[in-house]
PDB file of N, CA and C in Angstrom:
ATOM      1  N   UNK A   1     275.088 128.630 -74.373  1.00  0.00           N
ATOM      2  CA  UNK A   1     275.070 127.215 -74.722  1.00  0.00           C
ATOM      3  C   UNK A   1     275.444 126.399 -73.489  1.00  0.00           C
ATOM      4  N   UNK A   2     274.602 125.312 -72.979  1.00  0.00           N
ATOM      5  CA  UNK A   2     274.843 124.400 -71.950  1.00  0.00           C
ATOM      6  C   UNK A   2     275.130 123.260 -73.042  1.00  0.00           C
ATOM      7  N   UNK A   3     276.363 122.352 -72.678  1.00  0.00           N
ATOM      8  CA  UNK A   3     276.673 120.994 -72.931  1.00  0.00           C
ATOM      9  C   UNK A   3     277.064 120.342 -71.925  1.00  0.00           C
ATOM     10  N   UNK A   4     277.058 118.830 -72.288  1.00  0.00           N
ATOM     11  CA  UNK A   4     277.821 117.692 -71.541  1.00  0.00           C
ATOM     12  C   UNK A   4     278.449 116.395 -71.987  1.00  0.00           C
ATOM     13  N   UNK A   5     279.330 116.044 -71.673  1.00  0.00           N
ATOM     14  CA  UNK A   5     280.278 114.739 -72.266  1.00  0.00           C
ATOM     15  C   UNK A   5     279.800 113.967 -71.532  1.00  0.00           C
ATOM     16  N   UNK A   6     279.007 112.586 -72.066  1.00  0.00           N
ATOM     17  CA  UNK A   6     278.600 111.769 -71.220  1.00  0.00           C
ATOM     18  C   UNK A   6     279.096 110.593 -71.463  1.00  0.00           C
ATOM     19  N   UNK A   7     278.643 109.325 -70.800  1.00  0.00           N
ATOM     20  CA  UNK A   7     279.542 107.491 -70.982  1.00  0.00           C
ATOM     21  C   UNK A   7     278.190 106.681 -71.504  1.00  0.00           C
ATOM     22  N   UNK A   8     278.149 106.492 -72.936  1.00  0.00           N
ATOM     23  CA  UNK A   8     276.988 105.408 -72.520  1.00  0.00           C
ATOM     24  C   UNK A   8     277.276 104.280 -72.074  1.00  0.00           C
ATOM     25  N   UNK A   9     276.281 103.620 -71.008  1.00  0.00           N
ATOM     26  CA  UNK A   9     276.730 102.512 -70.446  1.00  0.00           C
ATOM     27  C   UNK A   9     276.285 101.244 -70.687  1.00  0.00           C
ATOM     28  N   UNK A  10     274.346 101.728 -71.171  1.00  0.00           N
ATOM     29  CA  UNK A  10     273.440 100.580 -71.140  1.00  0.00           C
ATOM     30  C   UNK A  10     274.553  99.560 -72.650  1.00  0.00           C
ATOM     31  N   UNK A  11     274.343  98.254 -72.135  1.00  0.00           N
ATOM     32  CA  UNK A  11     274.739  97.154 -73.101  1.00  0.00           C
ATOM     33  C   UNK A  11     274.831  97.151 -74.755  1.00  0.00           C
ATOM     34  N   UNK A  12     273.494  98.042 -74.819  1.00  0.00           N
ATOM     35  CA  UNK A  12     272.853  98.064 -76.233  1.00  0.00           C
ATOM     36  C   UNK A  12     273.333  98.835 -76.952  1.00  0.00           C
ATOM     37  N   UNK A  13     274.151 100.150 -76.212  1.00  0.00           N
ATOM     38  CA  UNK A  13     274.008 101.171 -76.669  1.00  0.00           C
ATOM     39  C   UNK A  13     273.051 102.375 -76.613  1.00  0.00           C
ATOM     40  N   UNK A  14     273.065 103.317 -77.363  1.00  0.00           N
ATOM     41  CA  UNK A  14     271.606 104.215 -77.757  1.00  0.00           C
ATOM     42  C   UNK A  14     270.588 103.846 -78.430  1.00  0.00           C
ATOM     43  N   UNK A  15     270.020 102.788 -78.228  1.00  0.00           N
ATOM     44  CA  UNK A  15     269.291 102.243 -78.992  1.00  0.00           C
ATOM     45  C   UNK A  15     268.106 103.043 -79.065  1.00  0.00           C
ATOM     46  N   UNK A  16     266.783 101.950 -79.897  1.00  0.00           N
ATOM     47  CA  UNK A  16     265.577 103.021 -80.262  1.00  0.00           C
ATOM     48  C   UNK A  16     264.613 103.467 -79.127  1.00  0.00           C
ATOM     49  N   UNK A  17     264.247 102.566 -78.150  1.00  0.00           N
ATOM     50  CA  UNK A  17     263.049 102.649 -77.314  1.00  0.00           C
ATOM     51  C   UNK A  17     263.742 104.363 -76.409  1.00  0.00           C
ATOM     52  N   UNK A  18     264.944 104.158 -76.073  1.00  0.00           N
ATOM     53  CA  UNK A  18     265.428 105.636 -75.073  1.00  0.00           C
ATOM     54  C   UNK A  18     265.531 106.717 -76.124  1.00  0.00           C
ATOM     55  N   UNK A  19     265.666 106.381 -77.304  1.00  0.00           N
ATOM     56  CA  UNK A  19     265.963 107.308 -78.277  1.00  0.00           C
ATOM     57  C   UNK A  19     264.557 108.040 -78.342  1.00  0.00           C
ATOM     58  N   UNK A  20     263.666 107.699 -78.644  1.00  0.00           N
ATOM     59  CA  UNK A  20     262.586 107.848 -79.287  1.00  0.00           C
ATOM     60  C   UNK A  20     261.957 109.119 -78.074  1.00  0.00           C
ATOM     61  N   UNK A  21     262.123 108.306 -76.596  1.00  0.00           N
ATOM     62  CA  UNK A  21     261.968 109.161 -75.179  1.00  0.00           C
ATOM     63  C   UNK A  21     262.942 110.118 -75.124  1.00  0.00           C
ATOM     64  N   UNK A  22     263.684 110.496 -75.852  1.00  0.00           N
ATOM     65  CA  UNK A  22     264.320 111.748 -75.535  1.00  0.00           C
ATOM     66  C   UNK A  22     264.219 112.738 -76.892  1.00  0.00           C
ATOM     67  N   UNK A  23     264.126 111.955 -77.974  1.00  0.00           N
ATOM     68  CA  UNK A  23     264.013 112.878 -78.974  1.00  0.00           C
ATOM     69  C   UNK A  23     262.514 113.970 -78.927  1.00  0.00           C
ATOM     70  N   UNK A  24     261.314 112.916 -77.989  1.00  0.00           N
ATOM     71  CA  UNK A  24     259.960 113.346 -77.393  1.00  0.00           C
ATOM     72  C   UNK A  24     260.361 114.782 -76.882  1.00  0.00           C
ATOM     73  N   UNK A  25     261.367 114.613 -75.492  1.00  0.00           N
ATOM     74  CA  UNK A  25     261.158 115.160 -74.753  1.00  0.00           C
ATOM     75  C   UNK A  25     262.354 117.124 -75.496  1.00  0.00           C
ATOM     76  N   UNK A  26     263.231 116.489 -76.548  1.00  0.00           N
ATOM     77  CA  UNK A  26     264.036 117.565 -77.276  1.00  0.00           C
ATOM     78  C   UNK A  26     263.197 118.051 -77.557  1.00  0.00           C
ATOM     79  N   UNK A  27     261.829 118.005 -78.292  1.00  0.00           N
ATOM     80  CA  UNK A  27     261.093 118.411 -79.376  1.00  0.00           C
ATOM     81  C   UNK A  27     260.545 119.106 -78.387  1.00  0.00           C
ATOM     82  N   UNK A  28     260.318 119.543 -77.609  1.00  0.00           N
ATOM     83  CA  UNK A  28     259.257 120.363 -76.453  1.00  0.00           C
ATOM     84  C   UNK A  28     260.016 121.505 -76.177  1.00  0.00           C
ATOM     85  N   UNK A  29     260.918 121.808 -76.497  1.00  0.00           N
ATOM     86  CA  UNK A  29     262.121 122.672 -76.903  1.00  0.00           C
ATOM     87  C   UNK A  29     262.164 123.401 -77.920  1.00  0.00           C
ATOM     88  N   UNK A  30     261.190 123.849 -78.606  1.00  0.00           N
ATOM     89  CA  UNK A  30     260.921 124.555 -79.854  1.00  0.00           C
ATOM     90  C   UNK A  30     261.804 125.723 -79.878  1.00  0.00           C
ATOM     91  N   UNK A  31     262.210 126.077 -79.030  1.00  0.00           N
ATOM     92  CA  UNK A  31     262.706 127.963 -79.142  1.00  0.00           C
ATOM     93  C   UNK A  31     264.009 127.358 -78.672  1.00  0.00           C
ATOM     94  N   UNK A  32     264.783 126.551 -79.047  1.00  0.00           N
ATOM     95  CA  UNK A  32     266.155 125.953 -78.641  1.00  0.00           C
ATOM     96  C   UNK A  32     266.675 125.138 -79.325  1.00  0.00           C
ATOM     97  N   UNK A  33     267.934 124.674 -79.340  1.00  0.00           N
ATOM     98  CA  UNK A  33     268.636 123.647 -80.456  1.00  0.00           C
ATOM     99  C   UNK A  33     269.000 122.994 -79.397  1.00  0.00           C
ATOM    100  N   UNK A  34     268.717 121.101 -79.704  1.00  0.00           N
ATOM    101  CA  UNK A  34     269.410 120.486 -79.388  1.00  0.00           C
ATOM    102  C   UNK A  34     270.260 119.509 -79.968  1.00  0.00           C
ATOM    103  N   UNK A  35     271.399 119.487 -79.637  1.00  0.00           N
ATOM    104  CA  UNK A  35     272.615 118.788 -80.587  1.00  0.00           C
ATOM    105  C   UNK A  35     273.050 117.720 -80.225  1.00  0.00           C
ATOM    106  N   UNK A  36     273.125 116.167 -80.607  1.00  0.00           N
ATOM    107  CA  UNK A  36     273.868 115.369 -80.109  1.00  0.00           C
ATOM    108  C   UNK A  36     275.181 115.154 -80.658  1.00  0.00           C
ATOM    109  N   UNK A  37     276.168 115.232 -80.679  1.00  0.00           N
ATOM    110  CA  UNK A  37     278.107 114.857 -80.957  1.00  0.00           C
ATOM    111  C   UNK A  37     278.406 113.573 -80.787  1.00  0.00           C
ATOM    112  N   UNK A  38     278.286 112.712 -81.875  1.00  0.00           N
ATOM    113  CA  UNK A  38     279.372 111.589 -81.514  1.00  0.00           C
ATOM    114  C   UNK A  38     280.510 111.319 -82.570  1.00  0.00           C
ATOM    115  N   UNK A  39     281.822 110.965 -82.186  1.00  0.00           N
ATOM    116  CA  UNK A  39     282.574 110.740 -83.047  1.00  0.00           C
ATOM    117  C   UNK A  39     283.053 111.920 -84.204  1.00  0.00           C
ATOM    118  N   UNK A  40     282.145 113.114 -83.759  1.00  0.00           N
ATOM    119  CA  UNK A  40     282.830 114.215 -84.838  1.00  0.00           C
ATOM    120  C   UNK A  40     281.572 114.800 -85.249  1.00  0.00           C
ATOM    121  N   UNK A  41     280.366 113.736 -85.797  1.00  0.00           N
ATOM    122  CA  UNK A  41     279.346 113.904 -86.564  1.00  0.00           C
ATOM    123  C   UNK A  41     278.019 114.584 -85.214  1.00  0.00           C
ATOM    124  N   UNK A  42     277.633 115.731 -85.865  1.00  0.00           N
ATOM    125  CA  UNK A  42     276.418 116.190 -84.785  1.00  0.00           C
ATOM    126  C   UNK A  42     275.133 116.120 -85.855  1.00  0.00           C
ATOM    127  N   UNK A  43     274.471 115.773 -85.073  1.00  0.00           N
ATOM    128  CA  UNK A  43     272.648 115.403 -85.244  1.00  0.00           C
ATOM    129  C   UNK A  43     271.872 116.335 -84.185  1.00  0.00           C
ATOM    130  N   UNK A  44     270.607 116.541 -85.095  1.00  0.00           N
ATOM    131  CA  UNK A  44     269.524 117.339 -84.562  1.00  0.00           C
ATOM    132  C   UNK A  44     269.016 116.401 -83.367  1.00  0.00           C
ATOM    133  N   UNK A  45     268.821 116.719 -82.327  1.00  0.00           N
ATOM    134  CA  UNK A  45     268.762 115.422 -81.239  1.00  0.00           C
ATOM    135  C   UNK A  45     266.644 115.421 -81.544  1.00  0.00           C
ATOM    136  N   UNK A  46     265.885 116.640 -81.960  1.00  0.00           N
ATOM    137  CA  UNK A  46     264.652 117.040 -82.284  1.00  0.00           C
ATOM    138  C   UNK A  46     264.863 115.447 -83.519  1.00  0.00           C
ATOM    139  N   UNK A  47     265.281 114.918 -84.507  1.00  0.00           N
ATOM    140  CA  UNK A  47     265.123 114.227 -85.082  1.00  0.00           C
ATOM    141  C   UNK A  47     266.069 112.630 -85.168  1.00  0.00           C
ATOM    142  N   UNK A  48     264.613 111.330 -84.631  1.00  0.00           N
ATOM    143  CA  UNK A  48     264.801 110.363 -84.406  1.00  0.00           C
ATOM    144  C   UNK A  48     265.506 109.379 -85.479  1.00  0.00           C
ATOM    145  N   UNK A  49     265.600 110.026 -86.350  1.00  0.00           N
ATOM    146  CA  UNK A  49     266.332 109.679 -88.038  1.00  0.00           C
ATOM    147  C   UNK A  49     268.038 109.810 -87.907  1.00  0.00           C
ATOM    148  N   UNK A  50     268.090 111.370 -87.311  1.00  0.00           N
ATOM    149  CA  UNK A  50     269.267 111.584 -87.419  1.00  0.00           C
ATOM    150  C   UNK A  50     270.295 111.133 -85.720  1.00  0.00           C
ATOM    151  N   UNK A  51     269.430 111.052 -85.038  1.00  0.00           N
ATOM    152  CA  UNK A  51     270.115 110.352 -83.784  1.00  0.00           C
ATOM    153  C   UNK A  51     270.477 108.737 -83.762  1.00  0.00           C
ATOM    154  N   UNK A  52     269.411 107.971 -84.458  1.00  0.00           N
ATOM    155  CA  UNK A  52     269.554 106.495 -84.866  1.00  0.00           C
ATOM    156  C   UNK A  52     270.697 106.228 -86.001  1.00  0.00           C
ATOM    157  N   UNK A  53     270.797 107.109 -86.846  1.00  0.00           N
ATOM    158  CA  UNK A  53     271.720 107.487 -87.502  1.00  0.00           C
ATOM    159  C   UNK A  53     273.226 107.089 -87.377  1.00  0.00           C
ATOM    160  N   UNK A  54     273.301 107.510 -86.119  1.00  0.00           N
ATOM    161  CA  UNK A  54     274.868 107.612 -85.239  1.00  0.00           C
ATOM    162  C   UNK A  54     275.449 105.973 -84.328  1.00  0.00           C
ATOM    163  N   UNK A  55     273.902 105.024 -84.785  1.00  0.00           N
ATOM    164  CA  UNK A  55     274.017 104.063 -83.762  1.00  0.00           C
ATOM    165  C   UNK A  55     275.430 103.812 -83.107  1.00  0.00           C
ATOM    166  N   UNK A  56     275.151 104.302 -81.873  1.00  0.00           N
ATOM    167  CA  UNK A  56     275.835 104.638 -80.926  1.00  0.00           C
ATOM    168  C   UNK A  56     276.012 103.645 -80.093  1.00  0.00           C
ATOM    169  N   UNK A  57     277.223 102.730 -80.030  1.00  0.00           N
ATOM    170  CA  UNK A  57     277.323 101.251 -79.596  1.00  0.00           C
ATOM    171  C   UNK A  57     277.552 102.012 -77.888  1.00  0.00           C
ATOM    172  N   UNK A  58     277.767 100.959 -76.862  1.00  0.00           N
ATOM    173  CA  UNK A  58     278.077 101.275 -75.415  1.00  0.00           C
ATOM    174  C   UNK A  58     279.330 101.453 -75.310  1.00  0.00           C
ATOM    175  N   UNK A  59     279.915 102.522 -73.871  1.00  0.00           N
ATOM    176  CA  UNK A  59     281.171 102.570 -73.794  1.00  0.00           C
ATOM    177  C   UNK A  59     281.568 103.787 -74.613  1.00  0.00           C
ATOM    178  N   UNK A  60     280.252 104.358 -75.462  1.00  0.00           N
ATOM    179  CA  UNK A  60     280.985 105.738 -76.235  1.00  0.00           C
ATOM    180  C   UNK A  60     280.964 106.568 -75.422  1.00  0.00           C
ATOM    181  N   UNK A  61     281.088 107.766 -76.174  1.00  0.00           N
ATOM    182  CA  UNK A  61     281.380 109.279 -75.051  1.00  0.00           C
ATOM    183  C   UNK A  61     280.638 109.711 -76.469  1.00  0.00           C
ATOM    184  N   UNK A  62     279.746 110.563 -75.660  1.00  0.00           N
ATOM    185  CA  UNK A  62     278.628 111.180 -77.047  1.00  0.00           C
ATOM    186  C   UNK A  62     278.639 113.172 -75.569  1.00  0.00           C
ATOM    187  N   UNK A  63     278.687 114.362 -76.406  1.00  0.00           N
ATOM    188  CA  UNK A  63     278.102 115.198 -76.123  1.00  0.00           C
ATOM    189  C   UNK A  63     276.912 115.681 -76.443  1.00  0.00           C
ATOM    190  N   UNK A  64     275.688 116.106 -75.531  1.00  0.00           N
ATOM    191  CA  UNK A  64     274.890 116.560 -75.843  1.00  0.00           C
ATOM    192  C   UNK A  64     275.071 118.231 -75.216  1.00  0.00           C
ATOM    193  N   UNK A  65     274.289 119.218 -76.458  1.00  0.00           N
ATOM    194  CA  UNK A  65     274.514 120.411 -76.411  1.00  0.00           C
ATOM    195  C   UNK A  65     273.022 121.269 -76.610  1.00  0.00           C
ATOM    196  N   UNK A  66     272.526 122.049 -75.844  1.00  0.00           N
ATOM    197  CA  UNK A  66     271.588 122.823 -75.385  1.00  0.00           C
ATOM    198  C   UNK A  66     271.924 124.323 -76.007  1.00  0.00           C
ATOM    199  N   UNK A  67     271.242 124.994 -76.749  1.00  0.00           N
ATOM    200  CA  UNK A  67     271.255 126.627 -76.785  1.00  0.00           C
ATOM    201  C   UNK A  67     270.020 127.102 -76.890  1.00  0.00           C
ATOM    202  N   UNK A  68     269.503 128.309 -76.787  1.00  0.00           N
ATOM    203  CA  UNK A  68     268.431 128.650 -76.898  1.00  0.00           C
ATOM    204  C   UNK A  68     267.542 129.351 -75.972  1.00  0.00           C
ATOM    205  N   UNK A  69     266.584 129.394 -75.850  1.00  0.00           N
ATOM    206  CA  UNK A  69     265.304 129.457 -74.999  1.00  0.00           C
ATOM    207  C   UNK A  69     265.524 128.364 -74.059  1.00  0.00           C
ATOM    208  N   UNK A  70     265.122 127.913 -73.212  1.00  0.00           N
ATOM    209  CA  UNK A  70     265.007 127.057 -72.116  1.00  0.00           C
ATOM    210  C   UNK A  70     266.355 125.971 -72.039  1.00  0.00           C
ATOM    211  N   UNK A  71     267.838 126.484 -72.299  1.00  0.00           N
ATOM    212  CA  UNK A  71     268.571 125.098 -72.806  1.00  0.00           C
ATOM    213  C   UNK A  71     268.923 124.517 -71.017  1.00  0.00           C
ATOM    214  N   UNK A  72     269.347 125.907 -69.936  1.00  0.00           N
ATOM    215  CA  UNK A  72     268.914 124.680 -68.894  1.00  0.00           C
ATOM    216  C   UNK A  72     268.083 123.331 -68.312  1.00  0.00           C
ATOM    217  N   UNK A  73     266.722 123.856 -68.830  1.00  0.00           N
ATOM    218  CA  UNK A  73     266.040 123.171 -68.454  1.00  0.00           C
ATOM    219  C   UNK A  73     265.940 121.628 -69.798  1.00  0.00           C
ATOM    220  N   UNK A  74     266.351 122.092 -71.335  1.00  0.00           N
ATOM    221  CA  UNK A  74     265.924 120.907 -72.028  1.00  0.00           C
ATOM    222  C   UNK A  74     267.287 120.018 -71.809  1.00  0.00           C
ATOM    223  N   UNK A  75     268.830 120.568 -71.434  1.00  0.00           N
ATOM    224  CA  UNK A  75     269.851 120.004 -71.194  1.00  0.00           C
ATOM    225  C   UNK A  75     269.331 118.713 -69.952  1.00  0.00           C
ATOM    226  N   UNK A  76     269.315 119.452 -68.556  1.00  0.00           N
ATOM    227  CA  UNK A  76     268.531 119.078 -67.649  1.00  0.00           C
ATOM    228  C   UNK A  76     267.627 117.508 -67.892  1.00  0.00           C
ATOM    229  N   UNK A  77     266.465 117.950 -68.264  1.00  0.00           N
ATOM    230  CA  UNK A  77     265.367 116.829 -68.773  1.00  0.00           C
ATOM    231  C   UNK A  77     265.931 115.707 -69.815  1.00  0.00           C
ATOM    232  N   UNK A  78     266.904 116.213 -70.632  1.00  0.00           N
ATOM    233  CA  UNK A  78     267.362 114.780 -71.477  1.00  0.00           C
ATOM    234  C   UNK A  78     268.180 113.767 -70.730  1.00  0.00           C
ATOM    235  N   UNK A  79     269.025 114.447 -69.769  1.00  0.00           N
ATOM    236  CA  UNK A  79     270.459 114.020 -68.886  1.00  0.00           C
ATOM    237  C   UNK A  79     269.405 113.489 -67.857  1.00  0.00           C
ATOM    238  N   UNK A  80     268.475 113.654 -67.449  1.00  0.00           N
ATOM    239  CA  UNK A  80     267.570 112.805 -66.128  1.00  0.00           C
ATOM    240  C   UNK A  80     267.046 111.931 -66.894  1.00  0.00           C
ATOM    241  N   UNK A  81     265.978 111.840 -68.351  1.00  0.00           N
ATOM    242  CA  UNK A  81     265.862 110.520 -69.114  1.00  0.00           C
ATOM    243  C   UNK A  81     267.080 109.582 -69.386  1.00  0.00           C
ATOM    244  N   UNK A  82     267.810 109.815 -69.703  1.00  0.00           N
ATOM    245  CA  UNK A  82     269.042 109.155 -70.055  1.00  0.00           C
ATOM    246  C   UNK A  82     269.241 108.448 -68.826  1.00  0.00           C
ATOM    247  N   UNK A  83     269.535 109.015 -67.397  1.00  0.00           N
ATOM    248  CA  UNK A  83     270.028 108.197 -66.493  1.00  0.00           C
ATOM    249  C   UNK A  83     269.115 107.209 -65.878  1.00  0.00           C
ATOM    250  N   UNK A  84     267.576 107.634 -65.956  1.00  0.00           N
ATOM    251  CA  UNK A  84     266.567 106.948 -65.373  1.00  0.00           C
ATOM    252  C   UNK A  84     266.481 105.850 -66.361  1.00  0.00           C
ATOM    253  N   UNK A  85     266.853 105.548 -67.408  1.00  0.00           N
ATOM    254  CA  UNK A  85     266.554 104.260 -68.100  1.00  0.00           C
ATOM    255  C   UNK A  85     267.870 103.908 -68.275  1.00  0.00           C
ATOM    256  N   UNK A  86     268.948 104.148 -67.519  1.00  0.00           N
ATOM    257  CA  UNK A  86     270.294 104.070 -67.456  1.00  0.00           C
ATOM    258  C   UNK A  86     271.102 103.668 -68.713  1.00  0.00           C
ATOM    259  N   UNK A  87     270.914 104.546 -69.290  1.00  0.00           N
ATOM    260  CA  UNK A  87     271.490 104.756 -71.079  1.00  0.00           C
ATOM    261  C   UNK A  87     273.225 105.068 -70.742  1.00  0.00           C
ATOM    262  N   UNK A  88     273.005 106.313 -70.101  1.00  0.00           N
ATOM    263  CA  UNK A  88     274.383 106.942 -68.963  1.00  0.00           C
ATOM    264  C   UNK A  88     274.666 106.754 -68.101  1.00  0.00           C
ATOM    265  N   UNK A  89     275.838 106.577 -67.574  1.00  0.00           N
ATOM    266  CA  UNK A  89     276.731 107.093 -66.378  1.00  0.00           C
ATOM    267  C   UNK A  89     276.080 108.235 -65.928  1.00  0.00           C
ATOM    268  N   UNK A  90     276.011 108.301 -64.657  1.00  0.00           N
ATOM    269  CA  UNK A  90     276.177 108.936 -63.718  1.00  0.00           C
ATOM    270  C   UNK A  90     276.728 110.049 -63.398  1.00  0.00           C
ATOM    271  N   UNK A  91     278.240 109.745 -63.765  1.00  0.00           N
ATOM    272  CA  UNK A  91     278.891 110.708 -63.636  1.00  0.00           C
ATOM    273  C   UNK A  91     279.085 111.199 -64.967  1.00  0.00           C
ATOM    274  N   UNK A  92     279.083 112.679 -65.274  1.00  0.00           N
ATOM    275  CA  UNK A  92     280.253 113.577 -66.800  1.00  0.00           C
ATOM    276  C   UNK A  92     281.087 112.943 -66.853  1.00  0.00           C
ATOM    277  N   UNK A  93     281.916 112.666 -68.386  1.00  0.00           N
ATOM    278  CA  UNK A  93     282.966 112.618 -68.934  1.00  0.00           C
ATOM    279  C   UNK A  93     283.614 113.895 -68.508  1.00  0.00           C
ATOM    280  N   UNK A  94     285.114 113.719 -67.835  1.00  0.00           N
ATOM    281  CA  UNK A  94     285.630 115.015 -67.801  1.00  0.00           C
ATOM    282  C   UNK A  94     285.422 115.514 -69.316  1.00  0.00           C
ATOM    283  N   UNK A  95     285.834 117.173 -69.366  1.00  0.00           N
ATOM    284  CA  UNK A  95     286.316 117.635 -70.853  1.00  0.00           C
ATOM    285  C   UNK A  95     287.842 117.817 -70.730  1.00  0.00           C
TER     286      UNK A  95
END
């Protein structure tokens, strides 16, 4: 299992338009689980229902968690969407 504690930063929060681009890019991940953590409650990050779900204001600390078949690489690809539409920090949340 690969995870990470991240900062959201963008204003909005996790809103839908980045949501929608990463739940895309989870789903290409078939032979792997991906998990998002906020506040206690984890969601299938594969479903845009259950990630919107969590509306995730800015300033949270959300983990996302990788197992499976390819979880370097789908950990990887969500954490580079996230920063390129600057959803996240930059830097990890320590653990």
């Amino acid at each position: 299992m690969k995870d990470i504690k991240v900062l959201v930063v963008d204003p909005v929060g996790l809103h839908a338009r980045p949501a929608t681009t990463v739940v895309s890019a989870a789903n290409k991940f078939s032979k792997g689980d991906v998990v998002l953590t906020y506040k206690g409650r984890e969601v299938d990050m594969k479903s845009i229902m259950g990630v919107m779900s969590l509306a995730i204001p800015t300033q949270s600390e959300i983990t996302i968690s990788c197992t499976g078949e390819g979880e370097e690489e789908a950990l990887e690809t969500i954490i580079t969407i996230l920063r390129t539409q600057k959803i996240i920090d930059d830097i990890p949340v320590a653990k």
